[in-house]
Protein backbone atom coordinates (compact mmCIF):
# COMPACT_ATOMS: atom_id res chain seq x y z
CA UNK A 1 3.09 -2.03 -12.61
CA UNK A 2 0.79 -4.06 -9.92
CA UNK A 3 0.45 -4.68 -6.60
CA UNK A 4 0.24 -8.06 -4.95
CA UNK A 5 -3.44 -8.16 -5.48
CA UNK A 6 -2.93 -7.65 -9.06
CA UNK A 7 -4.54 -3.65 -9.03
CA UNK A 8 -2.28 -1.57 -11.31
CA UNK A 9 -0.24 0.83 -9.41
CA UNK A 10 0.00 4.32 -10.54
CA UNK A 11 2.42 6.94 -8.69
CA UNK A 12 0.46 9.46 -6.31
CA UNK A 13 -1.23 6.09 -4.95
CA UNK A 14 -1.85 5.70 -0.75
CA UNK A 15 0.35 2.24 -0.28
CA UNK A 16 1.09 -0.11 2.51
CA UNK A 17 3.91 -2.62 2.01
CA UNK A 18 3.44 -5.71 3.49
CA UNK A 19 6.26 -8.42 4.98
CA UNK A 20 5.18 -11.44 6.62
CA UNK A 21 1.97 -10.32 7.49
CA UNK A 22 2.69 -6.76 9.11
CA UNK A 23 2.60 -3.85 7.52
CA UNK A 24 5.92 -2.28 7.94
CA UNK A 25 5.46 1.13 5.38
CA UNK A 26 2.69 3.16 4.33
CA UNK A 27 2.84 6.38 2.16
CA UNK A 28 2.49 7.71 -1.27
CA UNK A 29 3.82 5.73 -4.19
CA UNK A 30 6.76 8.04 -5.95
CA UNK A 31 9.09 7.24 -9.08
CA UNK A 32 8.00 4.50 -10.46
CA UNK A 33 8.61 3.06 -13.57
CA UNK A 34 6.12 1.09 -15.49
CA UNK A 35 6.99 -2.64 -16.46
CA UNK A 36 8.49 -3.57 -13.22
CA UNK A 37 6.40 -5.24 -10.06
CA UNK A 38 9.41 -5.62 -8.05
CA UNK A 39 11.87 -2.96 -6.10
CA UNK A 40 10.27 0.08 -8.12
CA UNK A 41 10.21 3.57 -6.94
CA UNK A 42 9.27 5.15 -3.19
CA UNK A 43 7.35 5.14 -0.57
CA UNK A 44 6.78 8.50 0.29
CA UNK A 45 6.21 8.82 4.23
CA UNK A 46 4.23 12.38 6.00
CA UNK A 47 7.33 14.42 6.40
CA UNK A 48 9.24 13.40 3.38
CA UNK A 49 11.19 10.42 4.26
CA UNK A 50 11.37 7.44 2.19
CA UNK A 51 11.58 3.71 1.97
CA UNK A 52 11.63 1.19 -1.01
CA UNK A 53 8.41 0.36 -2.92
CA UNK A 54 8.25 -3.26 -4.38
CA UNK A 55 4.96 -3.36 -5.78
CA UNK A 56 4.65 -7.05 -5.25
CA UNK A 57 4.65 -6.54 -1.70
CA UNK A 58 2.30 -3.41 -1.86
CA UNK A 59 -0.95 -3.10 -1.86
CA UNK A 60 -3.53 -0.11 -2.96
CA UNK A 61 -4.63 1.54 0.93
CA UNK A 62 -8.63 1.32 -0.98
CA UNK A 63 -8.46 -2.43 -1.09
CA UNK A 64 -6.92 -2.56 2.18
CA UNK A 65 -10.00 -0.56 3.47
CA UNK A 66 -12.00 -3.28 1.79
CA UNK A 67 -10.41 -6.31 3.42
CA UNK A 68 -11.85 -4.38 6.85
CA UNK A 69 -15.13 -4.03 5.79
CA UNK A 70 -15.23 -7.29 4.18
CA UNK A 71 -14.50 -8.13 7.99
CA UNK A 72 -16.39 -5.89 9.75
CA UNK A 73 -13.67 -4.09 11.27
CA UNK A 74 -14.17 -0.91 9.42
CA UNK A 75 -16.60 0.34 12.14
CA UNK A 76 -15.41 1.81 15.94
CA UNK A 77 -17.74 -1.06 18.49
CA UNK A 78 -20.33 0.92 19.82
CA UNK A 79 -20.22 2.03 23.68
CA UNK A 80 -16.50 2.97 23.02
């Protein structure tokens, strides 16, 4: 199992699922099976509800963290 950017998914990963450029889900990854990169196990959200995981339209919440820095955005502006 991978995400979009290739990273191999394991369940108990921090997720955000991406569609068209928003992310519309973020959780913990539940249930799923290995060999599939498509509509694979849960997205677990805080207070136990759940949505669809398709790990080609996930990615890890680390390397999401990364894109930020990569842009600077990672950091509050100062004076705020």
């Amino acid at each position: 199992m991978h995400y979009r950017n290739g990273r191999e998914a394991k369940n108990g990963d921090k997720i955000v699922r991406v569609e068209g450029g928003e992310i519309v889900a973020f959780g913990m990854l539940q249930d799923a099976t290995p060999g599939n990169d498509y509509c694979n196990g849960s997205i677990v959200h805080e207070g136990g509800h759940a949505t669809y995981a398709c790990m080609c339209d996930c990615l890890h919440v680390d390397d999401v963290a990364a894109v930020l820095a990569e842009k600077g955005l990672d950091k509050r502006p100062k004076g705020v």
